[in-house]
C-alpha atoms as a PDB file:
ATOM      1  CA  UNK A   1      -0.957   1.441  12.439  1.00  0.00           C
ATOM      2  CA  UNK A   2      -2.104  -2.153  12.426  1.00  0.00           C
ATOM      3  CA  UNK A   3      -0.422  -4.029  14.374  1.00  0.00           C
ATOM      4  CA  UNK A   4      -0.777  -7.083  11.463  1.00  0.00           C
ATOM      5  CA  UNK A   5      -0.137  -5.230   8.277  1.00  0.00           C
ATOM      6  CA  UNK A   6       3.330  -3.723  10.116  1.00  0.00           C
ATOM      7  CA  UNK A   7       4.381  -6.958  11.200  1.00  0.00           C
ATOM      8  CA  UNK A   8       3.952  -8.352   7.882  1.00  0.00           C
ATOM      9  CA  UNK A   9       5.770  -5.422   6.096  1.00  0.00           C
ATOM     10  CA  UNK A  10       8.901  -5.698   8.700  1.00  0.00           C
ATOM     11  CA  UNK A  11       8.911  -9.963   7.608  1.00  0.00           C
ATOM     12  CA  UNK A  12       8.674  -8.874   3.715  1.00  0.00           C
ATOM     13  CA  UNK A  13      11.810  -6.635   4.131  1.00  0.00           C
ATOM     14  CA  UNK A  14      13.678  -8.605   6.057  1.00  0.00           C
ATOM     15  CA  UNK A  15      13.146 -11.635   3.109  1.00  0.00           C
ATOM     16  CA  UNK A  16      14.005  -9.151   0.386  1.00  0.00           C
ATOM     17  CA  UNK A  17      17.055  -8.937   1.974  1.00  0.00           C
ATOM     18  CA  UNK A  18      17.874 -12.401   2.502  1.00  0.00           C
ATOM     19  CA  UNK A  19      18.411 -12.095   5.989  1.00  0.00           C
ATOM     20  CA  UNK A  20      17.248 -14.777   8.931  1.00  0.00           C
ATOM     21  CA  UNK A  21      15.619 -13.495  12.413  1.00  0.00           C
ATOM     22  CA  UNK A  22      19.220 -14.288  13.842  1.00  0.00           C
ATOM     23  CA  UNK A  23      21.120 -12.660  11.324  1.00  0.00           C
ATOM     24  CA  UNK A  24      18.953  -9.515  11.718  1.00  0.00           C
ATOM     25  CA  UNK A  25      19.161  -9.622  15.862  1.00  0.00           C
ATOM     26  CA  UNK A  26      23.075  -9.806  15.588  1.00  0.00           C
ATOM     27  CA  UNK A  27      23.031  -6.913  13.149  1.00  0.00           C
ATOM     28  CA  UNK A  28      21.084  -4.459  15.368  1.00  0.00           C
ATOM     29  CA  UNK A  29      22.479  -6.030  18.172  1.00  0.00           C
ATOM     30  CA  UNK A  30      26.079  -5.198  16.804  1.00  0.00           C
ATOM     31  CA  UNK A  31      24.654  -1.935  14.797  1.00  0.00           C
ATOM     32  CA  UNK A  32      22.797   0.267  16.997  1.00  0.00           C
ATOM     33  CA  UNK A  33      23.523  -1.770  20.879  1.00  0.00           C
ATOM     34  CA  UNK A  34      20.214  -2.944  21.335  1.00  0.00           C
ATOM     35  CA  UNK A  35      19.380  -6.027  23.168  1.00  0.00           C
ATOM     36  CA  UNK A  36      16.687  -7.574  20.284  1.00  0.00           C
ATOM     37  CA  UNK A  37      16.024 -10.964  20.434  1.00  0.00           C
ATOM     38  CA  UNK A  38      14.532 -13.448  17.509  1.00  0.00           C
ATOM     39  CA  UNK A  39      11.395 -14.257  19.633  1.00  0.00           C
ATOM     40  CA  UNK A  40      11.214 -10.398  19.815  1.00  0.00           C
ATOM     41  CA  UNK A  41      11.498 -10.112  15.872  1.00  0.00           C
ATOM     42  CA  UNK A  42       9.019 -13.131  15.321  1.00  0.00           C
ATOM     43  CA  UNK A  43       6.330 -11.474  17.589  1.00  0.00           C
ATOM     44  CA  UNK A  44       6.855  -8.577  15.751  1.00  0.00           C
ATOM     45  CA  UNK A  45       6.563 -10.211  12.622  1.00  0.00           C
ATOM     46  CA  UNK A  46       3.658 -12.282  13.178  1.00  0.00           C
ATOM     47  CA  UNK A  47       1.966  -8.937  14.465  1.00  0.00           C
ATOM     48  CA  UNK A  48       1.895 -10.398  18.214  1.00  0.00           C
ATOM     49  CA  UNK A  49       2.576  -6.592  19.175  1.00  0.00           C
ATOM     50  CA  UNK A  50       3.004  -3.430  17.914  1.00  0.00           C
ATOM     51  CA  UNK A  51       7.124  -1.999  17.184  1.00  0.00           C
ATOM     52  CA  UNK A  52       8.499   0.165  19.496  1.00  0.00           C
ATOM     53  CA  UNK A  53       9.257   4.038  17.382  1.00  0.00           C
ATOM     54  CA  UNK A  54      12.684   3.546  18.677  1.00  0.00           C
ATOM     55  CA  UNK A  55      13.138   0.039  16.721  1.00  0.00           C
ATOM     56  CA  UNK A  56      10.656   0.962  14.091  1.00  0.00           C
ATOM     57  CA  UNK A  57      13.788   3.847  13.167  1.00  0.00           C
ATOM     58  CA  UNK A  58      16.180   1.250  13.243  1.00  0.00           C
ATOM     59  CA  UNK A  59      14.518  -0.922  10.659  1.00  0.00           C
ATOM     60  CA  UNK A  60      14.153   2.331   8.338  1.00  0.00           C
ATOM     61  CA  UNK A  61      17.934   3.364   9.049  1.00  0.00           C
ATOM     62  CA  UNK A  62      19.282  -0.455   9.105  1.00  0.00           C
ATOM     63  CA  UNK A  63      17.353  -0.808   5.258  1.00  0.00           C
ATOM     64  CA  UNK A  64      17.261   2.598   4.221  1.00  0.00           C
ATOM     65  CA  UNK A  65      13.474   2.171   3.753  1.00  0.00           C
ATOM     66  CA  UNK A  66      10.474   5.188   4.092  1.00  0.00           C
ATOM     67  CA  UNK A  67       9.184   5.576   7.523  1.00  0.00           C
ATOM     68  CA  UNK A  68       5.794   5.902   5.579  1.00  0.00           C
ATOM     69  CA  UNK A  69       5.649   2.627   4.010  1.00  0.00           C
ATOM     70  CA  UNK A  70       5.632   1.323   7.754  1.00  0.00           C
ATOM     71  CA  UNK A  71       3.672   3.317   9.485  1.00  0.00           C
ATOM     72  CA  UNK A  72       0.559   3.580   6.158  1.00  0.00           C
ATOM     73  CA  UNK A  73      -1.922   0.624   6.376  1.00  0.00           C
ATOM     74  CA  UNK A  74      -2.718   1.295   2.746  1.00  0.00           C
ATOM     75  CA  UNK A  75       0.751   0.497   1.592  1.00  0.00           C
ATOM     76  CA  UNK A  76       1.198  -3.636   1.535  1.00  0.00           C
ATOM     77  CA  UNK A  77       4.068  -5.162   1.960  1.00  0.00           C
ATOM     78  CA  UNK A  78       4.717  -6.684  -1.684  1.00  0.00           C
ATOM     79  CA  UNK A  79       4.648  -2.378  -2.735  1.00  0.00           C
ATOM     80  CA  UNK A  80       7.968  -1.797  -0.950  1.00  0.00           C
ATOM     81  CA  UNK A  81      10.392  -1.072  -4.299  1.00  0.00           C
ATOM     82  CA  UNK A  82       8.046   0.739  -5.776  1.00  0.00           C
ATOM     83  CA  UNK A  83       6.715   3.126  -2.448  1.00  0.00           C
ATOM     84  CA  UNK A  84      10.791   3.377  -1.901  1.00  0.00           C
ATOM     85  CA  UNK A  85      11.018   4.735  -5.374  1.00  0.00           C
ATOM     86  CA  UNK A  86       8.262   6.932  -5.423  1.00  0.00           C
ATOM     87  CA  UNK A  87       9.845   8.104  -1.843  1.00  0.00           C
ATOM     88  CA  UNK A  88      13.134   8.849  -3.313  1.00  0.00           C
ATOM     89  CA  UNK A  89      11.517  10.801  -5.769  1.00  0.00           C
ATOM     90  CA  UNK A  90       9.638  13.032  -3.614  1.00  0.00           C
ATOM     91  CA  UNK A  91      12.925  13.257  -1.329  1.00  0.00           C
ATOM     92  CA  UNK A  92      14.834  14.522  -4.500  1.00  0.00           C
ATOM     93  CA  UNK A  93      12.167  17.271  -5.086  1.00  0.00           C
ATOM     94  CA  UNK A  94      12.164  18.513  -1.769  1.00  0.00           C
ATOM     95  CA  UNK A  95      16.209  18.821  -1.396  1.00  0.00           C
ATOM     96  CA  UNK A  96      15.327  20.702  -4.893  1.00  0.00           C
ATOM     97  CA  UNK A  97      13.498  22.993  -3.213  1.00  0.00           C
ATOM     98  CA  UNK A  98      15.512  23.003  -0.389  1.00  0.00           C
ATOM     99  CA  UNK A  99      12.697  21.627   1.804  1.00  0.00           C
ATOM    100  CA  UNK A 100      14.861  19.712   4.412  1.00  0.00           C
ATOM    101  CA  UNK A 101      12.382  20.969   7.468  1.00  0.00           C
ATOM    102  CA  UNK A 102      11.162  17.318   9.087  1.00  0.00           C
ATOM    103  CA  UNK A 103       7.950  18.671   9.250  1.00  0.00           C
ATOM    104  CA  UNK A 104       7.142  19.930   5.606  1.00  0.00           C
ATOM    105  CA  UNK A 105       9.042  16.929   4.310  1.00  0.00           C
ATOM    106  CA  UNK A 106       6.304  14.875   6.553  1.00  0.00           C
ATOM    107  CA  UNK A 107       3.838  16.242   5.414  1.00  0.00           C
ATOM    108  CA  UNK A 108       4.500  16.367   1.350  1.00  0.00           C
ATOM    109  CA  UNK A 109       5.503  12.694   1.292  1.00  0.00           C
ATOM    110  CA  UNK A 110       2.001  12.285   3.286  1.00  0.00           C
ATOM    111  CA  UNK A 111       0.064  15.038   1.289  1.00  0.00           C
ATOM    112  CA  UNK A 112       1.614  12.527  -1.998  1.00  0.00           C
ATOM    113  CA  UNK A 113       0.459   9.407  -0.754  1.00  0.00           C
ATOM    114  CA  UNK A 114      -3.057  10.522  -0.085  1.00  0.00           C
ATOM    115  CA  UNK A 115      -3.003  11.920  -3.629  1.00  0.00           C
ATOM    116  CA  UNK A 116      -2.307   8.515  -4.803  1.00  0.00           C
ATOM    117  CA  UNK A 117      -4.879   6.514  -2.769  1.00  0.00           C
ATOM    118  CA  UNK A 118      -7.445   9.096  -3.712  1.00  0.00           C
ATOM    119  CA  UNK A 119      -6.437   8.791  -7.524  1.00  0.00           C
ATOM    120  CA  UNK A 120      -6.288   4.398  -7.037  1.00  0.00           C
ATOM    121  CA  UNK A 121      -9.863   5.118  -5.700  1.00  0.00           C
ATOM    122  CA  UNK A 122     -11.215   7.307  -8.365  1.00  0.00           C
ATOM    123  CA  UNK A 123      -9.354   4.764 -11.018  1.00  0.00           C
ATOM    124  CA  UNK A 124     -11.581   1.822  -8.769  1.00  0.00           C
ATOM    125  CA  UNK A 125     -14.878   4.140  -8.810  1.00  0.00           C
ATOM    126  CA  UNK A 126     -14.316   4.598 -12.524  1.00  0.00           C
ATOM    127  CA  UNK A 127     -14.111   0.819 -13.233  1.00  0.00           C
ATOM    128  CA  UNK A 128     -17.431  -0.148 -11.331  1.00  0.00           C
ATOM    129  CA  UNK A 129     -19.393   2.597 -12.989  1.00  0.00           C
ATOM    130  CA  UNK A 130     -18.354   1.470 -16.405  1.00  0.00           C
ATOM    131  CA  UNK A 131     -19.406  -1.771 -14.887  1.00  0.00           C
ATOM    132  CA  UNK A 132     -22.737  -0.261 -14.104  1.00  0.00           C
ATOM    133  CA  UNK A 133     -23.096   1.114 -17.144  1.00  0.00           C
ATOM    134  CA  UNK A 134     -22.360  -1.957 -19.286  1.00  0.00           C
ATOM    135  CA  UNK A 135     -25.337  -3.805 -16.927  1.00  0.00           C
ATOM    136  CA  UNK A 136     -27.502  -0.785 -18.398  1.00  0.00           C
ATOM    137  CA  UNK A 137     -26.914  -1.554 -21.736  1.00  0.00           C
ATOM    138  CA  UNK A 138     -27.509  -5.038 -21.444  1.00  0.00           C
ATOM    139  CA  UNK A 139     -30.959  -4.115 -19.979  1.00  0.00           C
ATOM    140  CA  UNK A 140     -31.826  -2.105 -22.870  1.00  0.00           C
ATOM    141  CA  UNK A 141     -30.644  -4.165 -25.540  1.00  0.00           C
ATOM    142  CA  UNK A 142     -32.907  -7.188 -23.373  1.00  0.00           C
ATOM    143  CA  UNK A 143     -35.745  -4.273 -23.487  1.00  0.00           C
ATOM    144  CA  UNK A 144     -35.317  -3.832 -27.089  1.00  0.00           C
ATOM    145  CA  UNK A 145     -35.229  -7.465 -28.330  1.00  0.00           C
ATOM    146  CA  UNK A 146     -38.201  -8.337 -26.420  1.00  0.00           C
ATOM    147  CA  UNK A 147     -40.386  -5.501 -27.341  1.00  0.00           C
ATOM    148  CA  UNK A 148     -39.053  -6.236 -30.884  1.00  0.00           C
ATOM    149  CA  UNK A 149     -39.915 -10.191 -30.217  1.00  0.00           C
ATOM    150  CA  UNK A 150     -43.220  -9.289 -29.164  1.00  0.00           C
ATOM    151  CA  UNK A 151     -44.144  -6.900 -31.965  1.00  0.00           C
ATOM    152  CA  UNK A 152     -43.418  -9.220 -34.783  1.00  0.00           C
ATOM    153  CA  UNK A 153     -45.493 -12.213 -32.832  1.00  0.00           C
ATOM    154  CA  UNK A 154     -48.238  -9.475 -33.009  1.00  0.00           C
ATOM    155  CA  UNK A 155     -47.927  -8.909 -36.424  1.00  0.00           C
ATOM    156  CA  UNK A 156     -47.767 -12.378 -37.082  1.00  0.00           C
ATOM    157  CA  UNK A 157     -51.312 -12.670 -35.497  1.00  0.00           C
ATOM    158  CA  UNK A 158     -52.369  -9.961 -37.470  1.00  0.00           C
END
């Protein structure tokens, strides 16, 4: 986990909920009886240091958000609604299929994610090689007019 990317993850969630460094410190403080501070936040925040696991859980309990989004550099910050979505989703299926075991629930959401930044690569890799390919054509149609361009000027000669 960067220590960067988390810190500006735990900020982004604390905005979308409309909530200052002091109103969050008096609501763990009064939640779960820790002894947070708003320097403590804001050097969190500003990726000064890495969260504790024991506060990291609070932030998922105290907004009800994926551990994963956290704790996966991939995810940014702005992809919260739609990672706690997709989360939800997968959480559904697995109390479908009665998965409620910590670690096979682990390791789906994780086995899902990878999925996805394999297929957001693939989509990428697709892009530049149509990219690639469009440079080709433009070579051969440059090919083609000039050895077109320089046929006619040798007929013309003729």
């Amino acid at each position: 986990m960067n220590k960067l990317i988390v810190g500006k993850k735990l900020k982004y969630i604390r905005e979308l909920n409309n909530l200052t460094m002091d109103k969050l410190k008096e609501e763990f403080n009064r939640n779960y009886g820790t002894s947070i501070s708003k320097s403590m936040i804001s050097n969190r925040e500003n990726g000064h240091y890495l969260i504790s696991n024991k506060n990291l859980n609070i932030y998922v309990q105290f907004f009800n958000a994926p551990l994963a989004y956290f704790t996966k550099d991939y995810v940014k910050a702005e992809d919260y609604e739609a990672f706690k979505k997709q989360a939800e989703k997968i959480d559904s299926l697995l109390l479908k299929f009665n998965i409620d075991d910590d670690f096979y629930s682990d390791y789906i959401h994780y086995a899902i994610h990878e999925i996805n930044e394999y297929l957001e690569y693939l989509n990428a890799d697709g892009v530049n090689k149509v990219l690639e390919f469009t440079k080709d054509i433009y070579k051969i149609d440059d090919y083609t007019l000039n050895d077109y361009d320089n046929n006619s000027k040798e007929k013309n000669e003729e």
